[in-house]
PDB file of N, CA and C in Angstrom:
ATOM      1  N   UNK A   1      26.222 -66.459  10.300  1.00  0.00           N
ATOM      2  CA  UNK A   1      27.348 -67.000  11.034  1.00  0.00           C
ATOM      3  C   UNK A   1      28.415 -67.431  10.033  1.00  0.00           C
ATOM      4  N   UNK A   2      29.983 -67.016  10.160  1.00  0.00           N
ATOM      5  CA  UNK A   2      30.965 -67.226   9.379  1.00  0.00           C
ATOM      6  C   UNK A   2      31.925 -68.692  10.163  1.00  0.00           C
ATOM      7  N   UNK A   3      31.844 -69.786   9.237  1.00  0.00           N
ATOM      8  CA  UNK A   3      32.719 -70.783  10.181  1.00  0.00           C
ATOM      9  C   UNK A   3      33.885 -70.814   9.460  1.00  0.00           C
ATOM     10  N   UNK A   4      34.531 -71.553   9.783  1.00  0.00           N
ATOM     11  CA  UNK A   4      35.836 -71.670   9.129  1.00  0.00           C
ATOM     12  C   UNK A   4      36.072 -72.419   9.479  1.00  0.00           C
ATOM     13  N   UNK A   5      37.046 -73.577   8.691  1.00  0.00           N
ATOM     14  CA  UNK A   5      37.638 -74.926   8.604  1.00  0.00           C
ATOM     15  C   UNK A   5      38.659 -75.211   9.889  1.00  0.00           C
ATOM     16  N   UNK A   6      38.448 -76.431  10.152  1.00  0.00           N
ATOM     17  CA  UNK A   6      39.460 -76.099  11.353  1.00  0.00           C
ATOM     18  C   UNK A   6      40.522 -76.998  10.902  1.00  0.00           C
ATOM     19  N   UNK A   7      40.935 -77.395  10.037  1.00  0.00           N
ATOM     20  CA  UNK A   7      42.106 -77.524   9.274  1.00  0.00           C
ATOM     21  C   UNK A   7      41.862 -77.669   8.163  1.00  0.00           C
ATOM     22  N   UNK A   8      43.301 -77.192   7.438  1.00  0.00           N
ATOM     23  CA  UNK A   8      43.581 -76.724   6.649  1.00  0.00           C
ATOM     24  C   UNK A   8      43.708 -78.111   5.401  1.00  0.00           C
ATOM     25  N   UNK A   9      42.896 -77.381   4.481  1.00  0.00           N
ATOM     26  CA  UNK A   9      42.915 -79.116   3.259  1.00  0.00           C
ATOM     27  C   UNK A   9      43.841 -78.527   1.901  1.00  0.00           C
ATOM     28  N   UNK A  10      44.282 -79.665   1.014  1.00  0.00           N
ATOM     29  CA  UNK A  10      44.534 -79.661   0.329  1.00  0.00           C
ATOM     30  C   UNK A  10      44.297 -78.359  -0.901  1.00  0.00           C
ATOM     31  N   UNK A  11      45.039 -78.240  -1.641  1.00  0.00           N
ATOM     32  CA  UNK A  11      44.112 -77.213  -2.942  1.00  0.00           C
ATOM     33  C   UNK A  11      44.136 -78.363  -3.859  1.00  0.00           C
ATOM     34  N   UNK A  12      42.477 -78.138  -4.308  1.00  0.00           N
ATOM     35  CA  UNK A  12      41.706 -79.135  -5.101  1.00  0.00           C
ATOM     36  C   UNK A  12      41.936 -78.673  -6.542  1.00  0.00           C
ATOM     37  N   UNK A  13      42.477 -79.147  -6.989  1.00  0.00           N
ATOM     38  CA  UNK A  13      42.587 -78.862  -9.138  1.00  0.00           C
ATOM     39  C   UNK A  13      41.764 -78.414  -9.468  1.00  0.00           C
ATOM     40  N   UNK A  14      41.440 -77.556 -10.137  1.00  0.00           N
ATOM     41  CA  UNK A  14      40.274 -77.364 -10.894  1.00  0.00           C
ATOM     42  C   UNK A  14      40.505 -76.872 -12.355  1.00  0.00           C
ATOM     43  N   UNK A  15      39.564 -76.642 -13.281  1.00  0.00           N
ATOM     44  CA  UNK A  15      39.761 -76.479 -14.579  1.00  0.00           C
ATOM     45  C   UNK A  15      39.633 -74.579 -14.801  1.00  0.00           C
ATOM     46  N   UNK A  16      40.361 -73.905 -15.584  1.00  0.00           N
ATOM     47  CA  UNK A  16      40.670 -72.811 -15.601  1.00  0.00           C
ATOM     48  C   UNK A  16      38.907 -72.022 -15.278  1.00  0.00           C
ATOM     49  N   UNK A  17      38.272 -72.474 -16.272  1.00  0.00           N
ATOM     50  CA  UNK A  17      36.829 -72.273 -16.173  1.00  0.00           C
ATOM     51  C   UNK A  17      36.591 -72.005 -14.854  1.00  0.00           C
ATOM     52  N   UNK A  18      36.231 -73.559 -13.864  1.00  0.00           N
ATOM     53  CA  UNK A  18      35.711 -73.483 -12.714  1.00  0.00           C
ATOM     54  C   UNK A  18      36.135 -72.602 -11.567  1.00  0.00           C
ATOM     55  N   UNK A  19      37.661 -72.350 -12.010  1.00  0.00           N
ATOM     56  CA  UNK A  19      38.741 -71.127 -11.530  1.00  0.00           C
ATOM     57  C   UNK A  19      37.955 -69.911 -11.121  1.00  0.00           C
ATOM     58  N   UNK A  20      37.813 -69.445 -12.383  1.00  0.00           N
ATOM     59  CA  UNK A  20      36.962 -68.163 -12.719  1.00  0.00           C
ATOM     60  C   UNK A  20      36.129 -68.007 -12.368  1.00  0.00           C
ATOM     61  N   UNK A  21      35.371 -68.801 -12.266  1.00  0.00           N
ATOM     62  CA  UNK A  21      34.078 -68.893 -11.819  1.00  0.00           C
ATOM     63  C   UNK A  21      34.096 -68.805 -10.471  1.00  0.00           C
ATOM     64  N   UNK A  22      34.823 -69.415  -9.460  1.00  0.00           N
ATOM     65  CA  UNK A  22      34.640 -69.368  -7.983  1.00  0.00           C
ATOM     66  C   UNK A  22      35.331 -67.997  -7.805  1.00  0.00           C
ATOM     67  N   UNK A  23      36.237 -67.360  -8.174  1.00  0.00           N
ATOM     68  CA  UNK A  23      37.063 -66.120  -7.842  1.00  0.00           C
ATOM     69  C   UNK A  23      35.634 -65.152  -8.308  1.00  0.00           C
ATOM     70  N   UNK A  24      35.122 -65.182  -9.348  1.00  0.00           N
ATOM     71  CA  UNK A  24      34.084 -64.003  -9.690  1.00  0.00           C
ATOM     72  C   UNK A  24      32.993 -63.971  -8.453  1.00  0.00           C
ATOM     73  N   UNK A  25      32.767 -65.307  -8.033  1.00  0.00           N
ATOM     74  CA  UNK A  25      31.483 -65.796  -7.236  1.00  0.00           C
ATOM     75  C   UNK A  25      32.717 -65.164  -5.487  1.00  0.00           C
ATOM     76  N   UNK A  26      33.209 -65.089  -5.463  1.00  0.00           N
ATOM     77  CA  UNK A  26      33.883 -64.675  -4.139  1.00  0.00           C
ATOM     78  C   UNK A  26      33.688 -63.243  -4.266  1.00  0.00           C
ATOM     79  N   UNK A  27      34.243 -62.335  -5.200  1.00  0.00           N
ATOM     80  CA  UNK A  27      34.122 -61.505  -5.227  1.00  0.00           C
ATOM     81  C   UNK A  27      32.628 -60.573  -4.700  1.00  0.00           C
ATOM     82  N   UNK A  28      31.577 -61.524  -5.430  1.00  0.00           N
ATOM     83  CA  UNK A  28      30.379 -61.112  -4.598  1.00  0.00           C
ATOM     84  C   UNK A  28      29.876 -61.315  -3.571  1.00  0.00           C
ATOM     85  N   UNK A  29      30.626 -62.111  -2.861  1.00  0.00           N
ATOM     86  CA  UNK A  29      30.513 -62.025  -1.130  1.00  0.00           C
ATOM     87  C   UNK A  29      31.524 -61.534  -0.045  1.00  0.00           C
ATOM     88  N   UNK A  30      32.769 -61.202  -1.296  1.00  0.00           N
ATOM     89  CA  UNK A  30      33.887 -60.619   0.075  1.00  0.00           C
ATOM     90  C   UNK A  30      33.100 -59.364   0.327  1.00  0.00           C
ATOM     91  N   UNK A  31      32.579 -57.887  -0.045  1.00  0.00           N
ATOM     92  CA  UNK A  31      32.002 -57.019   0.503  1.00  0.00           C
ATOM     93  C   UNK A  31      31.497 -57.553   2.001  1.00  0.00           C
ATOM     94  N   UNK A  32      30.210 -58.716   1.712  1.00  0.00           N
ATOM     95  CA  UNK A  32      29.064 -58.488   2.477  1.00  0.00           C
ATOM     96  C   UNK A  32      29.741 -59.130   3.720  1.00  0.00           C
ATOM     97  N   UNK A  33      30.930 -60.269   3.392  1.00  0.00           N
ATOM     98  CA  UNK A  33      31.546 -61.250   4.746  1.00  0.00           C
ATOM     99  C   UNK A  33      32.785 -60.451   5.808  1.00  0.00           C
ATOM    100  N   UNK A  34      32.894 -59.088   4.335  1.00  0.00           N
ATOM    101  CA  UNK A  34      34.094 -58.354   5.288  1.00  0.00           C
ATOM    102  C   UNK A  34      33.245 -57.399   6.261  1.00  0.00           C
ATOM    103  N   UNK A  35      31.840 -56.998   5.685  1.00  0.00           N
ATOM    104  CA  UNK A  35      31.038 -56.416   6.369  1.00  0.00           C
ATOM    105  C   UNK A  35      30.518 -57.007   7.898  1.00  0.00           C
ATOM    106  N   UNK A  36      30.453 -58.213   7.806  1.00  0.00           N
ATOM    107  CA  UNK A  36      30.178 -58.821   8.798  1.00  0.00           C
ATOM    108  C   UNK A  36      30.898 -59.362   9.781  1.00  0.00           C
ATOM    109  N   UNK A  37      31.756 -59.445   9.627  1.00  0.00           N
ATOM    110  CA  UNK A  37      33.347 -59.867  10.130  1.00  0.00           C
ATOM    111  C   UNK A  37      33.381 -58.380  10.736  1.00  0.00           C
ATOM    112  N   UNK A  38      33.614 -57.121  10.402  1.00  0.00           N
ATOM    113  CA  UNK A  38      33.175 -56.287  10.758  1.00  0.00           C
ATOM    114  C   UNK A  38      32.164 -55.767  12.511  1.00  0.00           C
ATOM    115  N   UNK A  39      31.398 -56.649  12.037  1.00  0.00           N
ATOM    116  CA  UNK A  39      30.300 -56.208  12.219  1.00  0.00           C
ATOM    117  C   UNK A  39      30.394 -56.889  13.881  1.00  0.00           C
ATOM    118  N   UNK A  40      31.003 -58.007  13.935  1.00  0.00           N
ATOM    119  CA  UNK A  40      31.377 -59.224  14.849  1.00  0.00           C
ATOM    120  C   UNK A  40      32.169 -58.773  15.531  1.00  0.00           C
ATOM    121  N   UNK A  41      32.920 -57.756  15.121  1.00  0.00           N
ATOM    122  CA  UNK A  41      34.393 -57.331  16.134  1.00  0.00           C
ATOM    123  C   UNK A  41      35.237 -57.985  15.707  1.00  0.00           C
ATOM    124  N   UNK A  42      35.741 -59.031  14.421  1.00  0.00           N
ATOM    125  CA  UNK A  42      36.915 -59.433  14.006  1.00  0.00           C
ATOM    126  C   UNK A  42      37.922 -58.578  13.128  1.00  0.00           C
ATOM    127  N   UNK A  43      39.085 -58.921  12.973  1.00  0.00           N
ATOM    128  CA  UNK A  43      40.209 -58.658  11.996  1.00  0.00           C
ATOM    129  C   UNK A  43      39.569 -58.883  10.801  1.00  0.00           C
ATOM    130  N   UNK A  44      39.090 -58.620   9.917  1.00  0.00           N
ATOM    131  CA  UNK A  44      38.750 -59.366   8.338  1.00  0.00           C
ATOM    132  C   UNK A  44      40.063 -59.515   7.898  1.00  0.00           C
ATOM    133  N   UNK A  45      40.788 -58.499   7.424  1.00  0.00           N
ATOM    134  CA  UNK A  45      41.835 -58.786   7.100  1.00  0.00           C
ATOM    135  C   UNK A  45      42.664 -60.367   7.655  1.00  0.00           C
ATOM    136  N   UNK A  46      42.753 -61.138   8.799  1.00  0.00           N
ATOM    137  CA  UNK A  46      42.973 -61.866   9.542  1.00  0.00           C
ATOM    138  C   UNK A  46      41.986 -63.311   9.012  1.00  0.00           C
ATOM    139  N   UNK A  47      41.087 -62.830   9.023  1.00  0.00           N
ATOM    140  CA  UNK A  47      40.004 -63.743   8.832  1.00  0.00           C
ATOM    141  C   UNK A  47      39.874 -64.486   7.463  1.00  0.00           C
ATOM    142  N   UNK A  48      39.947 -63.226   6.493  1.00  0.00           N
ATOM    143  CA  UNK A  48      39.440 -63.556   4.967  1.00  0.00           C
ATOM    144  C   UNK A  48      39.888 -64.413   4.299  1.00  0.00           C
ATOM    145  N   UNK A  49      41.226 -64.738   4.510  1.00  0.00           N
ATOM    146  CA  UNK A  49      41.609 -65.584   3.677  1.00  0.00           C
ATOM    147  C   UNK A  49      41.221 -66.808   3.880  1.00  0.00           C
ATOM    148  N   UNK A  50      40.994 -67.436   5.486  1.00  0.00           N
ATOM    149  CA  UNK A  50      40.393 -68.475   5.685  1.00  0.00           C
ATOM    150  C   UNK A  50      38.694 -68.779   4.938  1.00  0.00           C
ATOM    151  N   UNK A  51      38.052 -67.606   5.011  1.00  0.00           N
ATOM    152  CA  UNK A  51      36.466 -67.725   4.868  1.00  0.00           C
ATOM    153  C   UNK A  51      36.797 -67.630   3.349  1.00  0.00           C
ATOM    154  N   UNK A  52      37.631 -67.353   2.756  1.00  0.00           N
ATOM    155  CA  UNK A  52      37.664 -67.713   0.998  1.00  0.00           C
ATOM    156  C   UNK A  52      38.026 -68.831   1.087  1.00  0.00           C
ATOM    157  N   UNK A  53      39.053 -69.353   2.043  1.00  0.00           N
ATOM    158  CA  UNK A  53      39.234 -70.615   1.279  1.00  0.00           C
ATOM    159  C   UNK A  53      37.908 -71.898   1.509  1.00  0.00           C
ATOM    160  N   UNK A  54      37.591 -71.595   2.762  1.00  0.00           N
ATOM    161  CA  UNK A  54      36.512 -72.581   3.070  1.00  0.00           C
ATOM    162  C   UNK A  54      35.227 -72.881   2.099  1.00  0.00           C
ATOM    163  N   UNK A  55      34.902 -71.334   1.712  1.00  0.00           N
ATOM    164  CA  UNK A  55      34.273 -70.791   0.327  1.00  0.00           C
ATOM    165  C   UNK A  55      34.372 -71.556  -1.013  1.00  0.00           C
ATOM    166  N   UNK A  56      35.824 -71.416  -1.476  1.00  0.00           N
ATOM    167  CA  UNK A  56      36.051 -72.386  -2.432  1.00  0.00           C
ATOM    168  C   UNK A  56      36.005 -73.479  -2.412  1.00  0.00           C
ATOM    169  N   UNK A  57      36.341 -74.553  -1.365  1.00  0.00           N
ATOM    170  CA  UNK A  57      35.718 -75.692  -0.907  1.00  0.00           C
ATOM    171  C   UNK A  57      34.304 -76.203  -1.408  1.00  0.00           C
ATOM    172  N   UNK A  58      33.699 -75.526  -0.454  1.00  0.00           N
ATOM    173  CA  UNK A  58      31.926 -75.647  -0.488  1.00  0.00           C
ATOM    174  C   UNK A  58      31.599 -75.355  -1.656  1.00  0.00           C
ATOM    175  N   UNK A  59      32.096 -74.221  -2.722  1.00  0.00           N
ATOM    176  CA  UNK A  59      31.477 -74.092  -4.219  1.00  0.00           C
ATOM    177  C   UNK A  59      31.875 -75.001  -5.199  1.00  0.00           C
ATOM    178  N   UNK A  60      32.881 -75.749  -4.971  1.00  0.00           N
ATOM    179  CA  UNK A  60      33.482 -76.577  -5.374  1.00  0.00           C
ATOM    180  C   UNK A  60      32.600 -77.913  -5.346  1.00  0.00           C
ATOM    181  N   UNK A  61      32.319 -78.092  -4.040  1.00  0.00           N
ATOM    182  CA  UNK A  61      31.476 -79.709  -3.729  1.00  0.00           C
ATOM    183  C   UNK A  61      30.049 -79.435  -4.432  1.00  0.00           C
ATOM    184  N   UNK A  62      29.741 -78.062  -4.503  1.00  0.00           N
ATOM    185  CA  UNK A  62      28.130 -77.655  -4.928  1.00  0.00           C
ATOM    186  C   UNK A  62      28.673 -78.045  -6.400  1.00  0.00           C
ATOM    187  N   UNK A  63      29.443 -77.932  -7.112  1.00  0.00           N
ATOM    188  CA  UNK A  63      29.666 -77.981  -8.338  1.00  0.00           C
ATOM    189  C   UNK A  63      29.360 -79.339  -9.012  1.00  0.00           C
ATOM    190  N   UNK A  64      30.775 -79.887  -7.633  1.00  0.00           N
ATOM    191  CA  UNK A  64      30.715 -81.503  -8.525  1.00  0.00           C
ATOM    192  C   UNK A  64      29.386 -82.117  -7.844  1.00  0.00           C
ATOM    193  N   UNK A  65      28.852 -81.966  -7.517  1.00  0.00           N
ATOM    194  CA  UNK A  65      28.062 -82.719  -7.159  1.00  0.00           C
ATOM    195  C   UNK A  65      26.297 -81.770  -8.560  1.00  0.00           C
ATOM    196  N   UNK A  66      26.905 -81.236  -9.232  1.00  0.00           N
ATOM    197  CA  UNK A  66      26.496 -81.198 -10.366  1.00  0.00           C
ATOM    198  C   UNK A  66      25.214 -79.854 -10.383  1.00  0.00           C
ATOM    199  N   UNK A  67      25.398 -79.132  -9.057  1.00  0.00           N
ATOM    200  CA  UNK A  67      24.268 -78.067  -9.203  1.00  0.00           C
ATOM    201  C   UNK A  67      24.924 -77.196  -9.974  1.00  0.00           C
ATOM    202  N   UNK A  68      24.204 -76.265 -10.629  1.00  0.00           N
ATOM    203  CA  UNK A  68      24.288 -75.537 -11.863  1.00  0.00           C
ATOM    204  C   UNK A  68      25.043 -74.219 -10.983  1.00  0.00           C
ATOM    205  N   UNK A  69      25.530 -73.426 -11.598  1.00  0.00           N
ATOM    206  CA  UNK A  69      26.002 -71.709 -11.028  1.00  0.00           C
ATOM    207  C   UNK A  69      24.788 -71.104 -11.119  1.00  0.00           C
ATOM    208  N   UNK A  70      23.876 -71.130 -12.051  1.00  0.00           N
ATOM    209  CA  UNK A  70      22.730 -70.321 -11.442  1.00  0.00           C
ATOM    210  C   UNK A  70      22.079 -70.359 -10.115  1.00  0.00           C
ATOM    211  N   UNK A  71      21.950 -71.694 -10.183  1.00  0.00           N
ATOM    212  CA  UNK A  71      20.630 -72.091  -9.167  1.00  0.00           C
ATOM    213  C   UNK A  71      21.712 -71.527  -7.589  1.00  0.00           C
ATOM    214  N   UNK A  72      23.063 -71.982  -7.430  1.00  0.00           N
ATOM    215  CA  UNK A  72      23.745 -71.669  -6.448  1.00  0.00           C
ATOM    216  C   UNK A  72      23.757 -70.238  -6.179  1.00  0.00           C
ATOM    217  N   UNK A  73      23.553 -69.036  -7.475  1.00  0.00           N
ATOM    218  CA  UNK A  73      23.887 -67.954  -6.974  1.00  0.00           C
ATOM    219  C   UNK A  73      22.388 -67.524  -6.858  1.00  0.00           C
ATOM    220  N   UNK A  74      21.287 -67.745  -7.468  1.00  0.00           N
ATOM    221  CA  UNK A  74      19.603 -67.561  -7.093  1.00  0.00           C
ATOM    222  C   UNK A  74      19.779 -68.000  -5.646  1.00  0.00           C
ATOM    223  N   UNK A  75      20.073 -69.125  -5.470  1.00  0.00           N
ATOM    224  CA  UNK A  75      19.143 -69.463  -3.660  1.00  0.00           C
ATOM    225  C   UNK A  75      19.982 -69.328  -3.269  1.00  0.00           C
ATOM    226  N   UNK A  76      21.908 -68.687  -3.449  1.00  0.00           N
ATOM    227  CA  UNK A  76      22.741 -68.206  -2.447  1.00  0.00           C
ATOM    228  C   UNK A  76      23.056 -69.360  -1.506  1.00  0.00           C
ATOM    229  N   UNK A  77      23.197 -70.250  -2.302  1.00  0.00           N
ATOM    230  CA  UNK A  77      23.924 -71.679  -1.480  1.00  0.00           C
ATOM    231  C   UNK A  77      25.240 -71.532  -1.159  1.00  0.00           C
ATOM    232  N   UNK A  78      26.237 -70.637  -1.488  1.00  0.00           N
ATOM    233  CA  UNK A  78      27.612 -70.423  -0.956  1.00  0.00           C
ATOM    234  C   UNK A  78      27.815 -69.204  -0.417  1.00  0.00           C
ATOM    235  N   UNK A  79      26.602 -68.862   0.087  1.00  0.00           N
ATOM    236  CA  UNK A  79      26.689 -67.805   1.323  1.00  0.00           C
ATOM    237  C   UNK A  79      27.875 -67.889   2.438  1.00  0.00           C
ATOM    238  N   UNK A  80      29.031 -67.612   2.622  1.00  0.00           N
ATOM    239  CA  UNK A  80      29.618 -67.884   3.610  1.00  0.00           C
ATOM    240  C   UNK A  80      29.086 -67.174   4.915  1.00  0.00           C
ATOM    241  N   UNK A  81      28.396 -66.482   5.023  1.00  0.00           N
ATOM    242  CA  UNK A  81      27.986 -66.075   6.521  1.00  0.00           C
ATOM    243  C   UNK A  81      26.812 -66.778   7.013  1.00  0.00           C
ATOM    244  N   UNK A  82      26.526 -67.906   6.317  1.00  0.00           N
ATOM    245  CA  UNK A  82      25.445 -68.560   6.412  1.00  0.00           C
ATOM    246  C   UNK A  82      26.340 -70.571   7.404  1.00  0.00           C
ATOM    247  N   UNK A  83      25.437 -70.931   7.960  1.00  0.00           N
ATOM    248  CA  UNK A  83      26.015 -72.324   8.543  1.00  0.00           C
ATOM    249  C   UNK A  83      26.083 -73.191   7.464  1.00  0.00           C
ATOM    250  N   UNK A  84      27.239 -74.178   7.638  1.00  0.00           N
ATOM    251  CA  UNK A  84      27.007 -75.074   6.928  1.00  0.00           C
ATOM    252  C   UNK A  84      25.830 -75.771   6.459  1.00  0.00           C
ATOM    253  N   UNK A  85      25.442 -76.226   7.864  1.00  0.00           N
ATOM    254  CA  UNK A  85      24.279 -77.077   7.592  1.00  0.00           C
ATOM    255  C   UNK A  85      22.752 -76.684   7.044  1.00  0.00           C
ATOM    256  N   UNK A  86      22.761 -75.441   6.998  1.00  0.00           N
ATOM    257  CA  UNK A  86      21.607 -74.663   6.310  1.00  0.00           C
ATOM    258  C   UNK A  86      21.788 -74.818   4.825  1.00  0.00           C
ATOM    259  N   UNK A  87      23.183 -74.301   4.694  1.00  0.00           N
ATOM    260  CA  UNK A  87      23.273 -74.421   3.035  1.00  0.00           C
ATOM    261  C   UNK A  87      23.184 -76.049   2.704  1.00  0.00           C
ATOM    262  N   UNK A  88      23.591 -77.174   3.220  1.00  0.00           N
ATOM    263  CA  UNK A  88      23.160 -78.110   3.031  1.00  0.00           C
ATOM    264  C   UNK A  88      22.074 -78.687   2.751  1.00  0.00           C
ATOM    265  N   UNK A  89      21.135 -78.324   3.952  1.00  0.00           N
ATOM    266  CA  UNK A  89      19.778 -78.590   3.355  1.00  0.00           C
ATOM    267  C   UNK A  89      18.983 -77.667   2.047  1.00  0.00           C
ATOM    268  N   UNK A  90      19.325 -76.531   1.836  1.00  0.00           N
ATOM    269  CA  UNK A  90      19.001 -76.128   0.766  1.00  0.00           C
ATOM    270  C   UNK A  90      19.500 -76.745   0.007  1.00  0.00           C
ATOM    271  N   UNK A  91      20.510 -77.161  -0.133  1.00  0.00           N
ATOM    272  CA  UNK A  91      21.290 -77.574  -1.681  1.00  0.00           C
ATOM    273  C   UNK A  91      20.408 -79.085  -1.898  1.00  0.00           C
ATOM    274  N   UNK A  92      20.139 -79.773  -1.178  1.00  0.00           N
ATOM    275  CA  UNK A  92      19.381 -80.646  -0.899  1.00  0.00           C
ATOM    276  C   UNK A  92      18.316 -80.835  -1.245  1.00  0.00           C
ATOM    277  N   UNK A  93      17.213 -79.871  -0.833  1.00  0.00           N
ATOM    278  CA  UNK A  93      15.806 -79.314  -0.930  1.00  0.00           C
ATOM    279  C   UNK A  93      15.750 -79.268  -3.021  1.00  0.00           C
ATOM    280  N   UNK A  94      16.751 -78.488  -3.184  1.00  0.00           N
ATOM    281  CA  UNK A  94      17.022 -77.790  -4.595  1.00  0.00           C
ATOM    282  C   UNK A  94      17.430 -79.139  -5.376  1.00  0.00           C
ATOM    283  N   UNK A  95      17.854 -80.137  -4.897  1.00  0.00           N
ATOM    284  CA  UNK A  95      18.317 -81.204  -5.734  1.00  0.00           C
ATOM    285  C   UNK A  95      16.811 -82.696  -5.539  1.00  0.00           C
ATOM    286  N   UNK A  96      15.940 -82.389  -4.793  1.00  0.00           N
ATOM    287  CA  UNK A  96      15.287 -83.475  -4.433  1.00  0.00           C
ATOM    288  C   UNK A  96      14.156 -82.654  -5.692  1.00  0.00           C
ATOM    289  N   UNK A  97      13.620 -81.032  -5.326  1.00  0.00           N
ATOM    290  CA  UNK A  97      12.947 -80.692  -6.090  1.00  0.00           C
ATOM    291  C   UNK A  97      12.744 -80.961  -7.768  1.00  0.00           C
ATOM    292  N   UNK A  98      14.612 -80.639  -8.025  1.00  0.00           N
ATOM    293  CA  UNK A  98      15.049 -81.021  -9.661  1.00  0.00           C
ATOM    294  C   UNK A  98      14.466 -82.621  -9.747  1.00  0.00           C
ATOM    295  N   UNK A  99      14.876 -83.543  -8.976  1.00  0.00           N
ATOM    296  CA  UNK A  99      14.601 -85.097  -9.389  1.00  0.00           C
ATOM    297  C   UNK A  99      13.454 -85.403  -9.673  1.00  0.00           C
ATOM    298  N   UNK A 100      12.324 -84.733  -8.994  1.00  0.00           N
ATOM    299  CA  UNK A 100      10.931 -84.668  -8.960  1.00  0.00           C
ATOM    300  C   UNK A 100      10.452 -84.055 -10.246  1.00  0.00           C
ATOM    301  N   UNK A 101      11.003 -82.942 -10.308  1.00  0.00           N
ATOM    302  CA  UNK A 101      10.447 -82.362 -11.920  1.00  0.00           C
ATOM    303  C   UNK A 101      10.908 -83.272 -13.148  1.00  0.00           C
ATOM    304  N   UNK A 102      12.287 -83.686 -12.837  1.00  0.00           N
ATOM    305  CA  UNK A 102      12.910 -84.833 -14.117  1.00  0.00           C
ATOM    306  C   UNK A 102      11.943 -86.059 -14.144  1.00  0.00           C
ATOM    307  N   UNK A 103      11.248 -86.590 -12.694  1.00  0.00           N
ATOM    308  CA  UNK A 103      10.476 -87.540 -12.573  1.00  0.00           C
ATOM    309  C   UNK A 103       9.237 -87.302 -13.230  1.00  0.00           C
ATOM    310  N   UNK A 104       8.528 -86.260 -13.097  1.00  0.00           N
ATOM    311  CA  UNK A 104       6.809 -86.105 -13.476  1.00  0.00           C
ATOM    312  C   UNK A 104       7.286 -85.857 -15.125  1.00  0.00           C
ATOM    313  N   UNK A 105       8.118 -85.108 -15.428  1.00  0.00           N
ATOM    314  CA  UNK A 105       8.707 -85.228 -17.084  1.00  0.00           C
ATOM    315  C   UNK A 105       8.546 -86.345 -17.980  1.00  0.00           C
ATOM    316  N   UNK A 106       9.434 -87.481 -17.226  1.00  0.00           N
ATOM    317  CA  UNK A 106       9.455 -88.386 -17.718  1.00  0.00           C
ATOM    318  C   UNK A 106       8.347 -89.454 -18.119  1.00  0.00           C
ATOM    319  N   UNK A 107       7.279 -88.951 -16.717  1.00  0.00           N
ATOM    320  CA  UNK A 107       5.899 -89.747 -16.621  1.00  0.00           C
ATOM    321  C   UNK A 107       4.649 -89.104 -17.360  1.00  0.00           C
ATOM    322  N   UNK A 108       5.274 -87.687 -17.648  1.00  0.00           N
ATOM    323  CA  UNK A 108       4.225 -87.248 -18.878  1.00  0.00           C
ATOM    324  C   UNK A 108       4.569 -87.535 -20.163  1.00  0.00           C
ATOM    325  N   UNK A 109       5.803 -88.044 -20.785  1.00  0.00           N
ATOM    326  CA  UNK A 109       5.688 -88.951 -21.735  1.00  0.00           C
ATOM    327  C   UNK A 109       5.906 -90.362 -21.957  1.00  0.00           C
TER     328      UNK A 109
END
């Protein structure tokens, strides 16, 4: 499922780096979201620019909130054809797991 923002936010600063990084990371989902958009009976063309921007948003909050680009593009946490709230709890799941391993770490020395 593709949602899209129902208003329109600010553009958030980012550092040239993190730039790059979300435009490369879009790139590997405009195929599969124009496919599906597609697939739905929508305009993509019409559509896309919204589901990128919402995109950059969400990779953005996955960022600062300090998950790595790997782990986001392994478990596909900025899936845009995916619900919010799914990718939430994964990102979640993936951050309770990390605390736990930093925890038993710490308690084996």
């Amino acid at each position: 499922m593709i949602t899209l923002a129902t208003t329109p936010s600010p553009l958030i600063a980012v550092s040239p780096r993190w730039e790059l990084a979300i435009t490369r990371r879009w790139r590997d989902w405009e195929g599969p979201v124009t496919a599906a958009l597609c697939q739905r009976g929508d305009a993509p063309e019409a559509l896309l620019p919204g589901v990128q921007s919402a995109h950059r948003e969400w990779l953005l909050e996955l960022l600062t909130r300090g998950l790595p680009m790997h782990a986001i593009r392994r478990l596909a946490l900025d899936d845009p054809r995916e619900a919010r709230l799914v990718l939430m709890a994964k990102a979640e799941r993936y951050q309770d797991k990390q605390r736990r391993r930093k925890r038993n770490v710490t308690n084996l020395t």
